[in-house]
PDB file of N, CA and C in Angstrom:
ATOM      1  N   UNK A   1     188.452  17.564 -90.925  1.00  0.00           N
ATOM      2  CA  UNK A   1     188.820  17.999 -92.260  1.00  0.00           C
ATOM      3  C   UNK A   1     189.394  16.804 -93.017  1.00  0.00           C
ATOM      4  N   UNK A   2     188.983  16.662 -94.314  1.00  0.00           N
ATOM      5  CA  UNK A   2     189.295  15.232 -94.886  1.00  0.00           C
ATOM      6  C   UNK A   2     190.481  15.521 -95.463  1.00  0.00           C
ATOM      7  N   UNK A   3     191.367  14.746 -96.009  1.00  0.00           N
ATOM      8  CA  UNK A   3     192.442  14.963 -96.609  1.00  0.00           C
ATOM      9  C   UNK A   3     192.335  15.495 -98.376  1.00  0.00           C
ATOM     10  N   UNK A   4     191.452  15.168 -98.915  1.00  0.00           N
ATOM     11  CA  UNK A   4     191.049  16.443-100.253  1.00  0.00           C
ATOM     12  C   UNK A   4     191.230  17.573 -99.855  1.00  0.00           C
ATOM     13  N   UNK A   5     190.148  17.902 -98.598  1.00  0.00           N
ATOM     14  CA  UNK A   5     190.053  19.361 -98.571  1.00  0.00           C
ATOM     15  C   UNK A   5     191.549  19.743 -98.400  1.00  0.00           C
ATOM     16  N   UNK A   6     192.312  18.982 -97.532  1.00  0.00           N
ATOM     17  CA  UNK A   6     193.877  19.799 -97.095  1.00  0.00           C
ATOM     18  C   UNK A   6     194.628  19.722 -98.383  1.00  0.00           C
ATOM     19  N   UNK A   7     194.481  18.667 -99.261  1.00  0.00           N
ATOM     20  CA  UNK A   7     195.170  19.170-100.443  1.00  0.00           C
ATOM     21  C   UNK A   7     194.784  20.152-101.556  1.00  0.00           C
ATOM     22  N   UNK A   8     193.814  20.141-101.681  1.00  0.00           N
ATOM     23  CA  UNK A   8     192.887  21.550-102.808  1.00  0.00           C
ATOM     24  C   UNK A   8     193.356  23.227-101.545  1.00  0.00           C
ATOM     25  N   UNK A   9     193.359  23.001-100.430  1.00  0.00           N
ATOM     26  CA  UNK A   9     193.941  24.236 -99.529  1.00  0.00           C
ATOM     27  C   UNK A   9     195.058  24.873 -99.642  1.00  0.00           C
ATOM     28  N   UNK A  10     196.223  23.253 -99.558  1.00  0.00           N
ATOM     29  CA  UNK A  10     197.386  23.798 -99.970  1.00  0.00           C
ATOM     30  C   UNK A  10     198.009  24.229-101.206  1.00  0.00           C
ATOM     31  N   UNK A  11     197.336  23.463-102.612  1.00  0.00           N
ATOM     32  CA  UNK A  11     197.000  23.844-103.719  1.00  0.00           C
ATOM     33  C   UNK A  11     196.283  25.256-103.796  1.00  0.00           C
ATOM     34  N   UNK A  12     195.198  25.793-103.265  1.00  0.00           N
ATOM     35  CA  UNK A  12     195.220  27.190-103.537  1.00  0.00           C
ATOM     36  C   UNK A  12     196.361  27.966-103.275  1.00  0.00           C
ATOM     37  N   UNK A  13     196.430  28.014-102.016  1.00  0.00           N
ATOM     38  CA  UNK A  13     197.882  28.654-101.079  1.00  0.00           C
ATOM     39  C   UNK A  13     198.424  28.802-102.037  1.00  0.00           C
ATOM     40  N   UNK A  14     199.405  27.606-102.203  1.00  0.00           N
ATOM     41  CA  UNK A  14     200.821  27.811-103.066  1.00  0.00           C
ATOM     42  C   UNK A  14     200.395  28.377-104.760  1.00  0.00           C
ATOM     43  N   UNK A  15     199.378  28.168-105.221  1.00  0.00           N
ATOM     44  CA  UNK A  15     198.821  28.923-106.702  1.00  0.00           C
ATOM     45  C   UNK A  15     199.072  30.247-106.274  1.00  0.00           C
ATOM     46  N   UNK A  16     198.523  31.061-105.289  1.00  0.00           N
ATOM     47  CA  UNK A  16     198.626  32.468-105.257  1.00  0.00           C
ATOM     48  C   UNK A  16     200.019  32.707-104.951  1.00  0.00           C
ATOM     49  N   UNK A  17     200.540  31.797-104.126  1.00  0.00           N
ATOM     50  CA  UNK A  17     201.742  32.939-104.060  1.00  0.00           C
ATOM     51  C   UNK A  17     203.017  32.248-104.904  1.00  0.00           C
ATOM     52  N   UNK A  18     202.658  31.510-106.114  1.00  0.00           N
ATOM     53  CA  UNK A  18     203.809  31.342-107.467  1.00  0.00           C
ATOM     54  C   UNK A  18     202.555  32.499-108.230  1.00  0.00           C
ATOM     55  N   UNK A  19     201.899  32.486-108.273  1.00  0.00           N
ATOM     56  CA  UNK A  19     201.138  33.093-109.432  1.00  0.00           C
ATOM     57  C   UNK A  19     201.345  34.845-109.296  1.00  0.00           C
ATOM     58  N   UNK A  20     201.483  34.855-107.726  1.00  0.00           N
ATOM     59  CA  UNK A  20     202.261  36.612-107.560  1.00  0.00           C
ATOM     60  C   UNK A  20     203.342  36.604-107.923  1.00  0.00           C
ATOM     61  N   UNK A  21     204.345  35.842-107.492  1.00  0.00           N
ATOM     62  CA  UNK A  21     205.564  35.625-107.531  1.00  0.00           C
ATOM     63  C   UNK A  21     205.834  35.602-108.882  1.00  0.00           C
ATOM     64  N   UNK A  22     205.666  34.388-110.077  1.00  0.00           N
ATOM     65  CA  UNK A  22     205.732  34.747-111.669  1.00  0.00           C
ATOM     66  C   UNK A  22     205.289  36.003-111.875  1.00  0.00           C
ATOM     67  N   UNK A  23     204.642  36.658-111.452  1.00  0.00           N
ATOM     68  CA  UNK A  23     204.040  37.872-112.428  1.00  0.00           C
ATOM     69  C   UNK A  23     204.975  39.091-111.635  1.00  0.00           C
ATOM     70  N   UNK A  24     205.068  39.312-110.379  1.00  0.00           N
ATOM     71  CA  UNK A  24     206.090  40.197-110.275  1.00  0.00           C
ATOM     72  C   UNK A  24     207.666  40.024-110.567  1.00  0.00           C
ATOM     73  N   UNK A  25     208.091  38.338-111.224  1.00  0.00           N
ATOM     74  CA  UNK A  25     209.272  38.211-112.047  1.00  0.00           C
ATOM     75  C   UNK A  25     209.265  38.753-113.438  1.00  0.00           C
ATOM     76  N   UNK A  26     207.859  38.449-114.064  1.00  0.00           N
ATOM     77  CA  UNK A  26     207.321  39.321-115.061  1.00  0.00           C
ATOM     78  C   UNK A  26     207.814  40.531-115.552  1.00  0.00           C
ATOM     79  N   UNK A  27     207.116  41.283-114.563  1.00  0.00           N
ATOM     80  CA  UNK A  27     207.221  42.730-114.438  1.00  0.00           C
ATOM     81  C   UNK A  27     208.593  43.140-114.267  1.00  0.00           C
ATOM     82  N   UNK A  28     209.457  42.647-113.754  1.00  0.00           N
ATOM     83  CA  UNK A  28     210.668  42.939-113.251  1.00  0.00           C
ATOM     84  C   UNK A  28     211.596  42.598-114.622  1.00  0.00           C
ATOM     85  N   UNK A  29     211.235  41.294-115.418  1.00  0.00           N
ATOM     86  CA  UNK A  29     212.039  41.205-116.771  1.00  0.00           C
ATOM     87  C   UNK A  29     211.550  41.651-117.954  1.00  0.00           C
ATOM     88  N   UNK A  30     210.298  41.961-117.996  1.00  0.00           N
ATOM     89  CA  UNK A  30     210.000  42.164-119.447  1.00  0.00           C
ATOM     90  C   UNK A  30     209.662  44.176-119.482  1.00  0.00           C
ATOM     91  N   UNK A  31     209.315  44.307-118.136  1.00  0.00           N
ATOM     92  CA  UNK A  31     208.959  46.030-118.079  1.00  0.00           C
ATOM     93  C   UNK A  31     207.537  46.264-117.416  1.00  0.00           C
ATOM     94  N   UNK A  32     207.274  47.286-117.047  1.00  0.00           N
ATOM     95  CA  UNK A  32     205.964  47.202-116.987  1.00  0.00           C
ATOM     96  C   UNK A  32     204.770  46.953-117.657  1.00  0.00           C
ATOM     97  N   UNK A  33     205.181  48.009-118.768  1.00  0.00           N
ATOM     98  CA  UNK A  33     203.627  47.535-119.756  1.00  0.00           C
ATOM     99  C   UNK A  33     203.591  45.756-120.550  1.00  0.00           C
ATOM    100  N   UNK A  34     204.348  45.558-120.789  1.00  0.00           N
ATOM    101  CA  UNK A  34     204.089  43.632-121.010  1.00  0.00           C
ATOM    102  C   UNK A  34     204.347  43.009-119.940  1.00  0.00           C
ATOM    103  N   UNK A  35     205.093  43.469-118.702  1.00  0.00           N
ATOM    104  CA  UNK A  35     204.503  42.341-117.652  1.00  0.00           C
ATOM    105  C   UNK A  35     203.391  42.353-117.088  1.00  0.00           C
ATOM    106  N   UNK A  36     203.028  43.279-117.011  1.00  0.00           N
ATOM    107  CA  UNK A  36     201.724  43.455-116.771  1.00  0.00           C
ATOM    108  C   UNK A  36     200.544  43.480-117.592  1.00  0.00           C
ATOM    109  N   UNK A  37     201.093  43.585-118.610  1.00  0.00           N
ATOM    110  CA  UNK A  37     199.777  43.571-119.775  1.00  0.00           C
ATOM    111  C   UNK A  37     199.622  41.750-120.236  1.00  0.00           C
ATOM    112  N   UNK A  38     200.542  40.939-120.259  1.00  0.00           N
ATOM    113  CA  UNK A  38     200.954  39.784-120.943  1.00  0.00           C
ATOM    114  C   UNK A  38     201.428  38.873-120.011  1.00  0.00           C
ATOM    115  N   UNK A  39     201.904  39.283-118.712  1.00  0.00           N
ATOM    116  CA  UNK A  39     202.848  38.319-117.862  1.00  0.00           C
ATOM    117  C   UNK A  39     201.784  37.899-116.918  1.00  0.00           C
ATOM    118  N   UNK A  40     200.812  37.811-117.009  1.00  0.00           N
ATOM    119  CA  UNK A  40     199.924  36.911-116.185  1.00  0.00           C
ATOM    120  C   UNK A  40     199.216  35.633-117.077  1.00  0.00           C
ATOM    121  N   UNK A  41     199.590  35.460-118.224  1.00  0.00           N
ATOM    122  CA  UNK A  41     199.881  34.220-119.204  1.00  0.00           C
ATOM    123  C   UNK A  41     200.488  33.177-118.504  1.00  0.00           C
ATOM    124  N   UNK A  42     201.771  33.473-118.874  1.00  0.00           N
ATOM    125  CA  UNK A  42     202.770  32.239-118.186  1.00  0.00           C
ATOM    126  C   UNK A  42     202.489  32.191-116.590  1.00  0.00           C
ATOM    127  N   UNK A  43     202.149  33.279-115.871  1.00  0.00           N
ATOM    128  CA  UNK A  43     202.070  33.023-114.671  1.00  0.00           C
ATOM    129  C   UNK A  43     200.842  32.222-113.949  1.00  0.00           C
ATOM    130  N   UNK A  44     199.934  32.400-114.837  1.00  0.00           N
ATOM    131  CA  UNK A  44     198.815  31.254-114.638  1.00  0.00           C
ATOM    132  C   UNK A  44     199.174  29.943-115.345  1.00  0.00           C
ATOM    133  N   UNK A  45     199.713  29.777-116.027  1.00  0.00           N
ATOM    134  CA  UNK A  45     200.241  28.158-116.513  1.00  0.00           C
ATOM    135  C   UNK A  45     201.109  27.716-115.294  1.00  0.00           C
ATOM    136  N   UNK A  46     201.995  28.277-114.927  1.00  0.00           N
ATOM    137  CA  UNK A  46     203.215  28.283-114.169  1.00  0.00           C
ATOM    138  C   UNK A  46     202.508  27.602-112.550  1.00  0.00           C
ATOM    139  N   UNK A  47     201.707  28.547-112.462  1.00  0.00           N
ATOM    140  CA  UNK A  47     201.223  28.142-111.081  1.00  0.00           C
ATOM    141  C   UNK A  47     200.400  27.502-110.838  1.00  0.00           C
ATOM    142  N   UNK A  48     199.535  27.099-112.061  1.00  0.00           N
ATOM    143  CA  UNK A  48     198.995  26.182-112.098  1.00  0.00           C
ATOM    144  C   UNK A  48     199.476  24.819-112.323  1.00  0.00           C
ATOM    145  N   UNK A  49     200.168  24.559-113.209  1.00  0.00           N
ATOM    146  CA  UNK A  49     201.044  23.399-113.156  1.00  0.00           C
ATOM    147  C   UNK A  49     201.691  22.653-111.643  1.00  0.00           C
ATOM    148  N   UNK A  50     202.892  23.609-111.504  1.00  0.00           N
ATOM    149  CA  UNK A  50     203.524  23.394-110.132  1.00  0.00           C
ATOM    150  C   UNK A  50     202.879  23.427-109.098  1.00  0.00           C
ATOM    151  N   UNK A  51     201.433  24.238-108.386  1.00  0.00           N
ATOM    152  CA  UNK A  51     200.847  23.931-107.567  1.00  0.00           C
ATOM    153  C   UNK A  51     200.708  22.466-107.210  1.00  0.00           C
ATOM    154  N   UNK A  52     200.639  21.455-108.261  1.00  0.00           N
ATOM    155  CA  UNK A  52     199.741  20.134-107.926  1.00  0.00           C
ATOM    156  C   UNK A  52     200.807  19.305-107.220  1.00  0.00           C
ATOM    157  N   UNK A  53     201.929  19.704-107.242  1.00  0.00           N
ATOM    158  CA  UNK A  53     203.078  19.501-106.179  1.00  0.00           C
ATOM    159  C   UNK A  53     203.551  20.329-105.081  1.00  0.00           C
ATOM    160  N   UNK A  54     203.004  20.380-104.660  1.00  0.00           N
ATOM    161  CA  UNK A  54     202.863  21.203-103.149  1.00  0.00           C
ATOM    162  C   UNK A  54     203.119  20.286-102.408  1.00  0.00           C
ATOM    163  N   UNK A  55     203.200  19.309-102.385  1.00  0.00           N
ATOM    164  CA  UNK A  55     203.928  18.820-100.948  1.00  0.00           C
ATOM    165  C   UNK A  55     204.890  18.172-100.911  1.00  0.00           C
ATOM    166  N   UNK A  56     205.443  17.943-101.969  1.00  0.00           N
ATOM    167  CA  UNK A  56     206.990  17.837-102.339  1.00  0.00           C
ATOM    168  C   UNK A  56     207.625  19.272-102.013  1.00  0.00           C
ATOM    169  N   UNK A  57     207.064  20.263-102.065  1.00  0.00           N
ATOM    170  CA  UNK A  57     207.745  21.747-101.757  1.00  0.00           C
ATOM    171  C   UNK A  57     208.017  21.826-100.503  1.00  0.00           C
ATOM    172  N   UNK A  58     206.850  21.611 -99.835  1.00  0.00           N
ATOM    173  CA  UNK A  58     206.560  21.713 -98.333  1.00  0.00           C
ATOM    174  C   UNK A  58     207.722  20.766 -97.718  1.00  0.00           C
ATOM    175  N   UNK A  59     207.538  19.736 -98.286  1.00  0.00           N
ATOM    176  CA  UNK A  59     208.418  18.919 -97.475  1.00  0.00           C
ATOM    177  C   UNK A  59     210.096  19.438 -97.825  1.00  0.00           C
ATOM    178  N   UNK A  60     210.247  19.694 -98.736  1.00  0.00           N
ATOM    179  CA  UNK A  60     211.889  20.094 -99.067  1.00  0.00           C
ATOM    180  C   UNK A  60     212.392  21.355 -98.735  1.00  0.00           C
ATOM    181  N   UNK A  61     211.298  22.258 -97.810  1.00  0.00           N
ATOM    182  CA  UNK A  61     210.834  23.451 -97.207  1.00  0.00           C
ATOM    183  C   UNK A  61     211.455  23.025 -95.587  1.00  0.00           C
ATOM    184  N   UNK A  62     210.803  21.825 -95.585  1.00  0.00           N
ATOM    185  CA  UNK A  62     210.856  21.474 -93.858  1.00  0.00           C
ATOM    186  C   UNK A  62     212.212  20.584 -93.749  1.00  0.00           C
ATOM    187  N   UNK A  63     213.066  19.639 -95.000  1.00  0.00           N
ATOM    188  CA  UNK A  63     214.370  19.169 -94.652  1.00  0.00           C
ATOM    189  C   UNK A  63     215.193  19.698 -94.959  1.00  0.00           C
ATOM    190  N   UNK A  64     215.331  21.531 -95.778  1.00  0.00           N
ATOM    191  CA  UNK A  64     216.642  22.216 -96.109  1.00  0.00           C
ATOM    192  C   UNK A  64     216.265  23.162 -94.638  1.00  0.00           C
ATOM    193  N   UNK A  65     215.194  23.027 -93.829  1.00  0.00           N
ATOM    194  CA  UNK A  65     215.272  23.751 -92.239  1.00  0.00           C
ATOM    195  C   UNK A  65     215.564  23.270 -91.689  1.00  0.00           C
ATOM    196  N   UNK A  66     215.818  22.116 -91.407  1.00  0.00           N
ATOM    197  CA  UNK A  66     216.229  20.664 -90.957  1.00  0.00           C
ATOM    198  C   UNK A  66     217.827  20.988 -90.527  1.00  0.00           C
ATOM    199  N   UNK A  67     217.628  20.639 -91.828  1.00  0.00           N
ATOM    200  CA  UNK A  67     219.457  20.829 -92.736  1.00  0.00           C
ATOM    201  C   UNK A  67     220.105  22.030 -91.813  1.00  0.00           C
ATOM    202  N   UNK A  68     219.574  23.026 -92.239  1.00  0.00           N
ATOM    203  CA  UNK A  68     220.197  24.205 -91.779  1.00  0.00           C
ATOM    204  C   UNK A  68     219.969  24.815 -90.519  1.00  0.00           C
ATOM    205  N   UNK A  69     219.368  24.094 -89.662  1.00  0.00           N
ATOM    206  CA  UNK A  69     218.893  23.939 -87.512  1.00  0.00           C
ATOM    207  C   UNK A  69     220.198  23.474 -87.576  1.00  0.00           C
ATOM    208  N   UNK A  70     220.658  22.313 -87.684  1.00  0.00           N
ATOM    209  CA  UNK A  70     221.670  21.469 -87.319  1.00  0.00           C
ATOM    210  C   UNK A  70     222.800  22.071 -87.367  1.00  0.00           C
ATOM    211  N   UNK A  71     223.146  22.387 -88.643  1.00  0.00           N
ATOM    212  CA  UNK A  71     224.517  22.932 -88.981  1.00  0.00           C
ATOM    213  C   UNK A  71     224.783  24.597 -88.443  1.00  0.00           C
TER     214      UNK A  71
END
């Protein structure tokens, strides 16, 4: 597996689950009928954006577990 493919992988990954994640914050602040009617707007910008850093996540994922094994 070349290293594109592992980054466009982890880039999907993390798109779906900010892109659930924004939209059920959505739903939870604006109500149902506009988070759901409207809150998959920002949640596709949102997760699309921040996806392309996915492994700055990952990694600050794996040294606050780090962090918190130790202590």
């Amino acid at each position: 597996m070349s290293d594109d493919n592992i980054y466009w992988g982890g880039y999907f990954v993390t798109w779906i689950i900010l892109f659930v994640g924004c939209w059920i914050y959505s739903i939870a602040s604006y109500g149902f009928l506009l988070g759901v009617s409207l809150g998959w707007i920002p949640s596709l910008i949102v997760a699309s954006l921040i996806s392309f850093l996915w492994p700055f996540i990952a990694l600050a994922i794996i040294v606050l577990g780090i962090i918190l094994y130790r202590s």
